[in-house]
C-alpha atoms as a PDB file:
ATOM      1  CA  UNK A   1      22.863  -9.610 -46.881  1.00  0.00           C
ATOM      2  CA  UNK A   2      23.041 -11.523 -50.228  1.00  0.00           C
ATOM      3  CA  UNK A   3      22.585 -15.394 -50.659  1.00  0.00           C
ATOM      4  CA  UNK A   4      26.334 -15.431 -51.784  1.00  0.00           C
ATOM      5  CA  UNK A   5      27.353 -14.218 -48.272  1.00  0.00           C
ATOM      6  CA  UNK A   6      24.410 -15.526 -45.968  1.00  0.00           C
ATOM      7  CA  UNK A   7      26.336 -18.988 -46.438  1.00  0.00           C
ATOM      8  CA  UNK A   8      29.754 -17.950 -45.963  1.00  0.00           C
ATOM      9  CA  UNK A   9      31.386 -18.667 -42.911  1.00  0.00           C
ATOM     10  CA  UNK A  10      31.884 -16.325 -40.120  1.00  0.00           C
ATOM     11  CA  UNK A  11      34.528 -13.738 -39.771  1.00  0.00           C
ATOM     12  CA  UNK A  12      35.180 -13.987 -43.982  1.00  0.00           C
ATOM     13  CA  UNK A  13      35.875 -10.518 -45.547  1.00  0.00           C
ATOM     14  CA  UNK A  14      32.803 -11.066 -47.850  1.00  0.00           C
ATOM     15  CA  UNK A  15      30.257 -10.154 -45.029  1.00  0.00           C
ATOM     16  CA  UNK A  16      31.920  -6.729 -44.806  1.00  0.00           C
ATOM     17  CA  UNK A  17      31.869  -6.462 -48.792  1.00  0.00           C
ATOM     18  CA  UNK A  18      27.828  -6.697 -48.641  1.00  0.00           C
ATOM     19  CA  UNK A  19      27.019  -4.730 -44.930  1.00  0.00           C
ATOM     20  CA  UNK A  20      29.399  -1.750 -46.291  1.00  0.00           C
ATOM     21  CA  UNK A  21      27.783  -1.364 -49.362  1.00  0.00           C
ATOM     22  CA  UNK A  22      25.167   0.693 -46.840  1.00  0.00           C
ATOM     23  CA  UNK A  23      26.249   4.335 -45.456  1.00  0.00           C
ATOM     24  CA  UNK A  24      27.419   4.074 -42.017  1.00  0.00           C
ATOM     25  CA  UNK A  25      23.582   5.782 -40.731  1.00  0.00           C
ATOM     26  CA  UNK A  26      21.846   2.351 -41.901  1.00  0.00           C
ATOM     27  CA  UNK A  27      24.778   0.290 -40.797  1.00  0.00           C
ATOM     28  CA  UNK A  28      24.100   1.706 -37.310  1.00  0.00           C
ATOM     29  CA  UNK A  29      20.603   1.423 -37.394  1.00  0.00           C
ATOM     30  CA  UNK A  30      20.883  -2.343 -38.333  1.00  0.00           C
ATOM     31  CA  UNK A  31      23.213  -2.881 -35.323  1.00  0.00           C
ATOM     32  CA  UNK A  32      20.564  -1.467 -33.355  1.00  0.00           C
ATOM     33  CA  UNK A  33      18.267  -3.454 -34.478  1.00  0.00           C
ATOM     34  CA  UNK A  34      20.273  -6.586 -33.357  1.00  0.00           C
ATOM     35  CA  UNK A  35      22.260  -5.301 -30.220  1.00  0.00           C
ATOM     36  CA  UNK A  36      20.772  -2.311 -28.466  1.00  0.00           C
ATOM     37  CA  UNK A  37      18.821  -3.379 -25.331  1.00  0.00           C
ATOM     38  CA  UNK A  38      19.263  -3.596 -21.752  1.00  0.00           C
ATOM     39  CA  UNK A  39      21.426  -6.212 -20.412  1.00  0.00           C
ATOM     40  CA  UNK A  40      23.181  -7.464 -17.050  1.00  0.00           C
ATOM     41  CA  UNK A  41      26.350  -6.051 -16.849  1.00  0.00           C
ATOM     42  CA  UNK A  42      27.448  -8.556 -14.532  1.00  0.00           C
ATOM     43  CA  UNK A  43      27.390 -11.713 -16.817  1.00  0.00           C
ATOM     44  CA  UNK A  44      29.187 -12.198 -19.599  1.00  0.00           C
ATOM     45  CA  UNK A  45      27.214 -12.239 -22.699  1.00  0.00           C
ATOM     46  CA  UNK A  46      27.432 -15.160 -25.243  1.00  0.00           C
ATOM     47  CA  UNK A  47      27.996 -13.800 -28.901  1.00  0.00           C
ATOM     48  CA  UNK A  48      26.371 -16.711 -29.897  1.00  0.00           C
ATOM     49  CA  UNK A  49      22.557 -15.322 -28.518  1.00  0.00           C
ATOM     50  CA  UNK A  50      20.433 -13.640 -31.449  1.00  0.00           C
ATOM     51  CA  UNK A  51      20.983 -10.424 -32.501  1.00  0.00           C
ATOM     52  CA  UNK A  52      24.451 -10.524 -30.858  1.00  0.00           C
ATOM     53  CA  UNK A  53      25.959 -12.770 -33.107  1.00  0.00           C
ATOM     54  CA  UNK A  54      26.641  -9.756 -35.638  1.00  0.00           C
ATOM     55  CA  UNK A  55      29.632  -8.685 -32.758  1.00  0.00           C
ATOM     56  CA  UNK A  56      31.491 -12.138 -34.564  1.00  0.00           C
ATOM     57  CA  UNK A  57      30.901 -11.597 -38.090  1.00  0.00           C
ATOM     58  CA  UNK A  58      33.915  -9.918 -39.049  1.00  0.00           C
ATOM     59  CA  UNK A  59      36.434  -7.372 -37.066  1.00  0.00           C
ATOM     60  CA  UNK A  60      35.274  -4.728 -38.649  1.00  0.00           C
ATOM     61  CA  UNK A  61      31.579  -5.251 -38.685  1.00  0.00           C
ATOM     62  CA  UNK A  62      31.895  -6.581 -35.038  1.00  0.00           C
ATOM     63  CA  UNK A  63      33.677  -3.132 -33.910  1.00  0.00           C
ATOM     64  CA  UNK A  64      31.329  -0.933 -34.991  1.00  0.00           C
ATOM     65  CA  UNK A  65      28.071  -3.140 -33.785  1.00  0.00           C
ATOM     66  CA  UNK A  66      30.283  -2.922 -30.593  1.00  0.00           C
ATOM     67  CA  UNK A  67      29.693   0.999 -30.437  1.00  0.00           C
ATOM     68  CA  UNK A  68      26.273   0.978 -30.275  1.00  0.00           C
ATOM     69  CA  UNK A  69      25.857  -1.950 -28.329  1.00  0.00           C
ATOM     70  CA  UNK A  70      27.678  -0.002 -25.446  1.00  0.00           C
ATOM     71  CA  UNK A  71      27.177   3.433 -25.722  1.00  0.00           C
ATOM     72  CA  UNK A  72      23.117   3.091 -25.920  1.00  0.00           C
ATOM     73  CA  UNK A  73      22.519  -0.148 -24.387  1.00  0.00           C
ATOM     74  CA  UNK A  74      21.469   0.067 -20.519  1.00  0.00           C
ATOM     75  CA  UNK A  75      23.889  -2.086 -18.307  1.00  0.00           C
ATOM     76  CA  UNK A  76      22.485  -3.136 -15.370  1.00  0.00           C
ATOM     77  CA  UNK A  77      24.305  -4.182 -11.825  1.00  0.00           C
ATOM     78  CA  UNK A  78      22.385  -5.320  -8.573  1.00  0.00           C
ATOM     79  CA  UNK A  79      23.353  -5.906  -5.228  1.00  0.00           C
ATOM     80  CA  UNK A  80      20.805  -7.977  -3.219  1.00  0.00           C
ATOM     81  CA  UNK A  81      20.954 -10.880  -1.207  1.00  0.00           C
ATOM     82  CA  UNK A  82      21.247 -13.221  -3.880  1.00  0.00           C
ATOM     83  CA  UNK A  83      24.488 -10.947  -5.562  1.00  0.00           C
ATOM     84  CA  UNK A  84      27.262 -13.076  -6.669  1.00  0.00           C
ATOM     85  CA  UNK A  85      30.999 -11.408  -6.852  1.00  0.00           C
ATOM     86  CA  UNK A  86      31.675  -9.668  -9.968  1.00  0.00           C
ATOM     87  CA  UNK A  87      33.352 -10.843 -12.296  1.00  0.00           C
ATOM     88  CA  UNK A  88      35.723  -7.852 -12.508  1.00  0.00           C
ATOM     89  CA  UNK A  89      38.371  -9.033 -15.592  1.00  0.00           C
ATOM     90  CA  UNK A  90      35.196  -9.238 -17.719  1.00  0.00           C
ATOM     91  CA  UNK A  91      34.060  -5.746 -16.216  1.00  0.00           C
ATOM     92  CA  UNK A  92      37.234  -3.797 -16.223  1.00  0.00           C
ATOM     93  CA  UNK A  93      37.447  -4.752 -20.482  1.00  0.00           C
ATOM     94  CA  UNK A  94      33.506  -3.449 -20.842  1.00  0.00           C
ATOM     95  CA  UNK A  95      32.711  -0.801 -18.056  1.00  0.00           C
ATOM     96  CA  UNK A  96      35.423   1.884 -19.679  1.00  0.00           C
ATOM     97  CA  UNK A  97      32.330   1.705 -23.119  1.00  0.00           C
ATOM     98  CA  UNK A  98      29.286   1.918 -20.850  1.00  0.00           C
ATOM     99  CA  UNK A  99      27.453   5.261 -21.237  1.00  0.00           C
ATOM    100  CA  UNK A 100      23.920   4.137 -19.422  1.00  0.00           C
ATOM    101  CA  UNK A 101      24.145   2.433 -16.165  1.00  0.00           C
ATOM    102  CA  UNK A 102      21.303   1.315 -13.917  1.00  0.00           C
ATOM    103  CA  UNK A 103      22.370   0.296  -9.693  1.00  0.00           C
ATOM    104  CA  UNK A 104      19.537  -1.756  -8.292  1.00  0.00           C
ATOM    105  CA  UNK A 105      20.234  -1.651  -4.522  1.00  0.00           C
ATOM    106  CA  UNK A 106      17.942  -3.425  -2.172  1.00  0.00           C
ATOM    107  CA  UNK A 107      17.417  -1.246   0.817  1.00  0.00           C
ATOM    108  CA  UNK A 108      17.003  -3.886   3.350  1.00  0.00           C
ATOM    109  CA  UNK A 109      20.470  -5.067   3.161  1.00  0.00           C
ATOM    110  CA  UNK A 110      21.553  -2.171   5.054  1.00  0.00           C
ATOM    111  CA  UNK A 111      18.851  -2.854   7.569  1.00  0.00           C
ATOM    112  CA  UNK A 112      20.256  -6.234   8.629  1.00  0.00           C
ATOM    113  CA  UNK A 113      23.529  -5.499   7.946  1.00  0.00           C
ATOM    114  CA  UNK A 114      23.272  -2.643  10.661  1.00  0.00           C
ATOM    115  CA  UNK A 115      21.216  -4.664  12.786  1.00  0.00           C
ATOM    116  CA  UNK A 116      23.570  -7.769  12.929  1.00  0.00           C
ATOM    117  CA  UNK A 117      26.749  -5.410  13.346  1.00  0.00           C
ATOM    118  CA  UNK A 118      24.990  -4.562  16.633  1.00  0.00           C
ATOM    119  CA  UNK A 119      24.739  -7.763  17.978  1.00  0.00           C
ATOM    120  CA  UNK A 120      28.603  -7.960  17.204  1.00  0.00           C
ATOM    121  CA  UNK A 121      28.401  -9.628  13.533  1.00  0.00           C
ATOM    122  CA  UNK A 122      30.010  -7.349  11.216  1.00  0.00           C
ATOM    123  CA  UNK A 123      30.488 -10.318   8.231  1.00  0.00           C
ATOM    124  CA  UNK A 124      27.118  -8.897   6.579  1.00  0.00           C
ATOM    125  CA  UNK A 125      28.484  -5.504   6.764  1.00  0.00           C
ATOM    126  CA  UNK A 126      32.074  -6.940   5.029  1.00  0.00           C
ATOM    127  CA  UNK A 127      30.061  -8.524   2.310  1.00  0.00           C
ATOM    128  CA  UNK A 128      27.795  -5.262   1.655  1.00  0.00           C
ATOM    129  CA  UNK A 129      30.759  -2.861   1.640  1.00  0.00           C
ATOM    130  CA  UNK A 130      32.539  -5.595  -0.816  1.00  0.00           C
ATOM    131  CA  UNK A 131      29.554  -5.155  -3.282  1.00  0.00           C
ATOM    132  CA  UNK A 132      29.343  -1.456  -3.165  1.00  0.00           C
ATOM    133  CA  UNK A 133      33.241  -1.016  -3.329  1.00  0.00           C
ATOM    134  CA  UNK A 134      33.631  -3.179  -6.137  1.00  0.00           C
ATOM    135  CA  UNK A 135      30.831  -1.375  -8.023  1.00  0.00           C
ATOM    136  CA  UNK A 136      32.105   1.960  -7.102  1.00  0.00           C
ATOM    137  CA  UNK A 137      35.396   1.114  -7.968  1.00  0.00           C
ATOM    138  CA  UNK A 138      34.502   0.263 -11.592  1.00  0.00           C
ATOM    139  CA  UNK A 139      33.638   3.646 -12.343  1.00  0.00           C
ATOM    140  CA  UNK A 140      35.603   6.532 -10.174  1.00  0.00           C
ATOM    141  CA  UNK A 141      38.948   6.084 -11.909  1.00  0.00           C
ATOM    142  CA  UNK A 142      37.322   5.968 -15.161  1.00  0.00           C
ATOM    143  CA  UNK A 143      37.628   9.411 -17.118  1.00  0.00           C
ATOM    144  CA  UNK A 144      35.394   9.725 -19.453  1.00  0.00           C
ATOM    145  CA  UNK A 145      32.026  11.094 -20.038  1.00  0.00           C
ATOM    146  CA  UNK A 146      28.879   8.913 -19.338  1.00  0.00           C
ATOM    147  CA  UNK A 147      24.859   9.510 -20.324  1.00  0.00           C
ATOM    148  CA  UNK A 148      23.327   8.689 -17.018  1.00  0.00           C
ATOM    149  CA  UNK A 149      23.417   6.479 -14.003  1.00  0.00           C
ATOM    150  CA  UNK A 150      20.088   5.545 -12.338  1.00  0.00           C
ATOM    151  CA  UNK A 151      20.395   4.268  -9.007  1.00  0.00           C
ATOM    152  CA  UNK A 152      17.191   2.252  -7.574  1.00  0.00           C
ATOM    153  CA  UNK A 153      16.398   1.570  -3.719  1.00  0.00           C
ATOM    154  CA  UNK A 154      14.144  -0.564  -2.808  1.00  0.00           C
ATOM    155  CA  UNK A 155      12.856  -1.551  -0.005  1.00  0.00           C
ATOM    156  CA  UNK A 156      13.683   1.513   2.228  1.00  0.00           C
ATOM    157  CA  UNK A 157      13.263   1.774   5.791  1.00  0.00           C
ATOM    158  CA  UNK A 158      13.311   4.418   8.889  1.00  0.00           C
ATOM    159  CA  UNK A 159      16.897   2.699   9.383  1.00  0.00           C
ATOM    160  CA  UNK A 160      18.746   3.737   6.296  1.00  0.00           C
ATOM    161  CA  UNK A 161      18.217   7.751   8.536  1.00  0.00           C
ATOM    162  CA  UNK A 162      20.208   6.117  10.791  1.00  0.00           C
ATOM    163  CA  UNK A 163      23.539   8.710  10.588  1.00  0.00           C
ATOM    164  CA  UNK A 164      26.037   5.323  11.634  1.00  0.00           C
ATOM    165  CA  UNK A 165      24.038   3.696   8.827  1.00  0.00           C
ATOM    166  CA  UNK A 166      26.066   1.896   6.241  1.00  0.00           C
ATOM    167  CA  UNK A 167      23.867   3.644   3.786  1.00  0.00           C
ATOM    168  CA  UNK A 168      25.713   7.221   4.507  1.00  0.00           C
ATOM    169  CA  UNK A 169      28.890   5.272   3.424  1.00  0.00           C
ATOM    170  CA  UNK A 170      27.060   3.972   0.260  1.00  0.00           C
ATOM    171  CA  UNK A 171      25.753   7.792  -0.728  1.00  0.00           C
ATOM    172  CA  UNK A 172      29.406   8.821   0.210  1.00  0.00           C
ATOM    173  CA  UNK A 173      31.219   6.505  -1.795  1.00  0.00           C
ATOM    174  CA  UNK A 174      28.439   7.474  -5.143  1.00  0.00           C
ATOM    175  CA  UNK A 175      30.390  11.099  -4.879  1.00  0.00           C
ATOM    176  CA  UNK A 176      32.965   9.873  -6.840  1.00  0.00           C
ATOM    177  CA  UNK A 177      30.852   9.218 -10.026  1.00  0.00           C
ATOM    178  CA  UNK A 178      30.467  12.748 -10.899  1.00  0.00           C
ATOM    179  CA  UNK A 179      31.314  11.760 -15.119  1.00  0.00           C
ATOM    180  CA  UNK A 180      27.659  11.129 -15.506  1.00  0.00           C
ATOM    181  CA  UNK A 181      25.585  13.733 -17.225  1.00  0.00           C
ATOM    182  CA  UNK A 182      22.561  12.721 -15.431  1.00  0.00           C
ATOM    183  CA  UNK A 183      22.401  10.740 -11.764  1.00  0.00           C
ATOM    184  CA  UNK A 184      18.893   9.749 -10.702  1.00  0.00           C
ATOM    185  CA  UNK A 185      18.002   8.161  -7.816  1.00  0.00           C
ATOM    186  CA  UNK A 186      14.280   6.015  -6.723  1.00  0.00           C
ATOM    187  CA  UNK A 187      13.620   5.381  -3.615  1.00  0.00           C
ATOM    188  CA  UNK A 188      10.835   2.738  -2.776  1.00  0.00           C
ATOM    189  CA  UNK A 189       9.475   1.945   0.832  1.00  0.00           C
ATOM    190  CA  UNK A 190       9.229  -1.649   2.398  1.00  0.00           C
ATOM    191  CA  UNK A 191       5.908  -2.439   3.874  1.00  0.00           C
ATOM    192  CA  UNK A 192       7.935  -4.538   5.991  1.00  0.00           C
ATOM    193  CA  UNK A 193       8.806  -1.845   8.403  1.00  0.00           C
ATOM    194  CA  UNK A 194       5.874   0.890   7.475  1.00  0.00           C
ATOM    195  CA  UNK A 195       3.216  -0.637   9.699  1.00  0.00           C
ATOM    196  CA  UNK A 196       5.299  -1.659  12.764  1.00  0.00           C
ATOM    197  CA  UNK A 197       5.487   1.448  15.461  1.00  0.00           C
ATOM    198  CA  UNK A 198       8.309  -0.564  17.011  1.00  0.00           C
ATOM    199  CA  UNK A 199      10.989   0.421  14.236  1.00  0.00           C
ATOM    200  CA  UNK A 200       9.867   3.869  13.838  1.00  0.00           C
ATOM    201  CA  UNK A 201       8.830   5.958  16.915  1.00  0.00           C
ATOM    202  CA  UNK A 202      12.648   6.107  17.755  1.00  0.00           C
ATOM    203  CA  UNK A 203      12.889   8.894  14.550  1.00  0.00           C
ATOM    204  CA  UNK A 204       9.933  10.929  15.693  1.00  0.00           C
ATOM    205  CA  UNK A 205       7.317   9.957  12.439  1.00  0.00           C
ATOM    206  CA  UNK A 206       3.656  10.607  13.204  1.00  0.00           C
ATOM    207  CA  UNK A 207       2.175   6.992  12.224  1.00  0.00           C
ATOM    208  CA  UNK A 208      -1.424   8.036  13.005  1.00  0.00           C
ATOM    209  CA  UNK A 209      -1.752   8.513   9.695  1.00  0.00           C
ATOM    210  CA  UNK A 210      -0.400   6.120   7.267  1.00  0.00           C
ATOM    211  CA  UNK A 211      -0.135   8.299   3.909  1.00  0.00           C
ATOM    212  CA  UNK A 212       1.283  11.492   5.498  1.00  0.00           C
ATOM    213  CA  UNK A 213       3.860   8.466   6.903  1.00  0.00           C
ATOM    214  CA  UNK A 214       4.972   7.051   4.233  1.00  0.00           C
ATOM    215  CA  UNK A 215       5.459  10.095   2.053  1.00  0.00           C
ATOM    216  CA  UNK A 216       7.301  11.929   5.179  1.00  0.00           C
ATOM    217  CA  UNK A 217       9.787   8.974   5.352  1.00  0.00           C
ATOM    218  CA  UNK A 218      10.708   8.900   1.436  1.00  0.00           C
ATOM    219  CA  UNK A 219      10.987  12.917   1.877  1.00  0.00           C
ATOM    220  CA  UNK A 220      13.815  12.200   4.902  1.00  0.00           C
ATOM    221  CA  UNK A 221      15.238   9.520   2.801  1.00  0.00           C
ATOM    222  CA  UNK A 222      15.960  11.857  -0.376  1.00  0.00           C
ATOM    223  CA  UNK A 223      16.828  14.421   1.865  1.00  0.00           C
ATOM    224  CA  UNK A 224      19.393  12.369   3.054  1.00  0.00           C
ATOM    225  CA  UNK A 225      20.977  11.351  -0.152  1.00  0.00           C
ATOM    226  CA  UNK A 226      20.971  14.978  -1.442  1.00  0.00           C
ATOM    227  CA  UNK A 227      22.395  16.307   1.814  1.00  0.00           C
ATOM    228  CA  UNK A 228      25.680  13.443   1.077  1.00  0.00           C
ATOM    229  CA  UNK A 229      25.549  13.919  -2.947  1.00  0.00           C
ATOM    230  CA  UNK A 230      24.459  17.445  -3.287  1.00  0.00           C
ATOM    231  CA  UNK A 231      28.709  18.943  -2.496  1.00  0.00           C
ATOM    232  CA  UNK A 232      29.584  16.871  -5.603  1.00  0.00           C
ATOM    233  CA  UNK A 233      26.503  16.702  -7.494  1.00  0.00           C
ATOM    234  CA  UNK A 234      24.607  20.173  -7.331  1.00  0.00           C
ATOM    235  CA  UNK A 235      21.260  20.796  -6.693  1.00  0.00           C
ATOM    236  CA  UNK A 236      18.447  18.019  -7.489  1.00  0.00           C
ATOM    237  CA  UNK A 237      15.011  18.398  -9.234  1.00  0.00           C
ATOM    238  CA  UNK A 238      13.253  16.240  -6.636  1.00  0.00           C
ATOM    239  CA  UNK A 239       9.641  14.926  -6.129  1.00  0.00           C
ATOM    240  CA  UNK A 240       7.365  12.139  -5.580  1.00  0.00           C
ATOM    241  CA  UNK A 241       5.938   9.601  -8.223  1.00  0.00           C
ATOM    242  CA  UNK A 242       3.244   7.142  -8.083  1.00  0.00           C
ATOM    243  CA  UNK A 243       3.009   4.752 -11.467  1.00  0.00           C
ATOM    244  CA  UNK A 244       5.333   2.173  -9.807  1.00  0.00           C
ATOM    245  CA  UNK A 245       2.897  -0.085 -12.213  1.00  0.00           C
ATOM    246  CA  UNK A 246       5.148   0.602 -15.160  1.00  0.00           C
ATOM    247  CA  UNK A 247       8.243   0.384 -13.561  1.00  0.00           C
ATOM    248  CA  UNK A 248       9.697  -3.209 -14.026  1.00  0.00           C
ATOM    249  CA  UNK A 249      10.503  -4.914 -10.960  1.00  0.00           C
ATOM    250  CA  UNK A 250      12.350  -7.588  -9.436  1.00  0.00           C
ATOM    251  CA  UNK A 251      10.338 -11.032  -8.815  1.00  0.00           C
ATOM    252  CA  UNK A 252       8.655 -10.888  -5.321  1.00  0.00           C
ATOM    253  CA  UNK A 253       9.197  -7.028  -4.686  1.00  0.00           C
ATOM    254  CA  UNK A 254       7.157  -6.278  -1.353  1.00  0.00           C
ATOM    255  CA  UNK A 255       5.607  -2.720  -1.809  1.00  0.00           C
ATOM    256  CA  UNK A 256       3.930  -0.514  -0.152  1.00  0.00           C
ATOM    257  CA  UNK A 257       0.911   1.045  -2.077  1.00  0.00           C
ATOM    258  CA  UNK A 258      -1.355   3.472  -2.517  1.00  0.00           C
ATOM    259  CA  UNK A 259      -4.470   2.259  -4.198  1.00  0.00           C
ATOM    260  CA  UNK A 260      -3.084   0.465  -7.234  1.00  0.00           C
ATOM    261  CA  UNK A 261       0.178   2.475  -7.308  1.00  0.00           C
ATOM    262  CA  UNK A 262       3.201   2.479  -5.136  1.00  0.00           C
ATOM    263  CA  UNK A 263       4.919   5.745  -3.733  1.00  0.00           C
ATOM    264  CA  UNK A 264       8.421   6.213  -5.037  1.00  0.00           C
ATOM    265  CA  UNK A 265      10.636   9.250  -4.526  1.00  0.00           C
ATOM    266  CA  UNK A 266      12.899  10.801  -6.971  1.00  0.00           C
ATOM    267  CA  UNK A 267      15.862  12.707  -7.284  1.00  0.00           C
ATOM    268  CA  UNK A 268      17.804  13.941 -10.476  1.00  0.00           C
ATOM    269  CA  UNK A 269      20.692  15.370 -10.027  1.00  0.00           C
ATOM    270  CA  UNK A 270      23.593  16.762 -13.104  1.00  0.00           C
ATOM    271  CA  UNK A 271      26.820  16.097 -12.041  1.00  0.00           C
ATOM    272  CA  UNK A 272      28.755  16.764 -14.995  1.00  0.00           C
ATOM    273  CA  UNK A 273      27.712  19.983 -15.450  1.00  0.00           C
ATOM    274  CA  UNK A 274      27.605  20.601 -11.353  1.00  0.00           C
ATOM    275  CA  UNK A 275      31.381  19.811 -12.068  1.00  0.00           C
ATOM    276  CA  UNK A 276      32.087  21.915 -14.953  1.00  0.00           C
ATOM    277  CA  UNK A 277      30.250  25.409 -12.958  1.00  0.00           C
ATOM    278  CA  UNK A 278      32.188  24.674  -9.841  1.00  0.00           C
ATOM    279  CA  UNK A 279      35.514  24.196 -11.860  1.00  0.00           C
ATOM    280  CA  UNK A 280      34.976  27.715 -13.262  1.00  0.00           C
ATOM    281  CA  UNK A 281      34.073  29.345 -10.069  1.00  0.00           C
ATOM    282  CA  UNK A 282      37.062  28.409  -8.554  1.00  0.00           C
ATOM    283  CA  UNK A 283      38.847  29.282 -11.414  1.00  0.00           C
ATOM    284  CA  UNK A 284      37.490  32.569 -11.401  1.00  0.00           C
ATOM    285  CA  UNK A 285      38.124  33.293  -7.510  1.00  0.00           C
ATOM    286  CA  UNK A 286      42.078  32.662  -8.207  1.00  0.00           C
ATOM    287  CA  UNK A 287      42.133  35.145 -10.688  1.00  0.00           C
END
């Protein structure tokens, strides 16, 4: 922008009069610049923060910085132990513009919400199925169409094959988010549970060998998410990965590894256009 309009005051007409003087390609490339990044969905963000400041210039020059800010920005939710509720009036005004969406989902909570519910303590299964509802529930009634969602476990265990598990309920309650072109789901192990024989013999894993362990268990655990999303999802491109080193991850993350990598398994799945195939099969059997 010009001198003249560097000092005027915020939300004057004369900021629009310079930015506009640009096609609307560079406008949106400047907004990138300032706005497109990857941010936590659950807090809301303060205009005032660089680069996001541009969302307060003017109405005009705010709404369109607004477009790119949520339609190639990553939004990211998690639900862990230290999750705090929602705050859903500030997420029912922003969720409807998200088009990427990351879920990080630690895996243990399941585990001790399971194992508590059978010692007759069902409040950490209440909380857990508050989180996941609430997230859920942000997105199923929404119609419109999304980029991609990419859901990250960590922290898996032999319990989340558990078929009372709470996790079944979790995959269950994910069928509802078929708007999203892509759906891709990582699943890490917990060294917690690997090494113990104690939490595992029960599910009939061979822990004589460790490697042949750990990938069999991520295999059962994908299996199990595609046998609950595959109906509504279609059919994933699935696979192990092992460059957990340039994944980011949360602050104490306890992972097993394989030399200087971790083992993650993937899943990819295309709901969207799962949807749109099934829609004309059945359309074409009623004919």
């Amino acid at each position: 922008m010009s001198n003249a309009t560097s000092h005027t005051p915020l939300g004057d007409p004369k900021h629009d009069q310079a930015l506009f003087r640009f096609p609307r390609e560079i406008r949106d490339e400047i907004y990138r610049l300032l706005v497109k990044g990857c941010y936590l969905a659950c807090e809301e963000k303060n205009v005032d923060q660089a680069g996001l400041s541009v969302l307060r210039v003017s109405k005009s020059i705010g709404a369109e910085a607004m477009e790119i800010l949520y339609s190639e920005s990553v939004f990211r939710f998690f639900i862990d132990h230290d999750h705090k509720d929602m705050d859903r009036e500030h997420l029912q005004r922003v969720v409807p513009r998200m088009r990427y969406v990351h879920l990080h989902l630690d895996g243990m909570l399941f585990d001790s919400a399971d194992w508590f519910q059978t010692w007759g303590d069902k409040a950490p299964t209440k909380r857990l199925e508050k989180q996941i509802s609430a997230f859920i529930g942000l997105f199923e009634h929404v119609d419109i169409n999304r980029q991609s969602l990419h859901v990250r476990i960590t922290r898996c265990s032999a319990y989340l094959l558990w078929e009372t598990s709470l996790f079944c309920t979790f995959c269950q309650g994910l069928k509802g988010l078929v708007v999203f072109r892509v759906a891709n789901v990582e699943v890490i192990l917990s060294s917690d549970f690997l090494w113990k024989p104690q939490y595992t013999h029960y599910h009939g894993f061979d822990i004589t060998q460790k490697i042949k362990y750990a990938r069999d268990l991520v295999g059962r655990v994908t299996h199990a998410v595609t046998k609950e999303l595959g109906p509504e999802f279609g059919p994933p491109i699935s696979g192990f990965k092992s460059d957990i080193g340039n994944v980011p991850m949360p602050k104490g993350e306890n992972l097993f590894c394989l030399g200087d990598t971790g083992l993650i398994g993937f899943l990819q799945f295309h709901p969207s256009e799962h949807l749109v195939k099934t829609s004309a099969t059945e359309k074409d059997a009623l004919q």
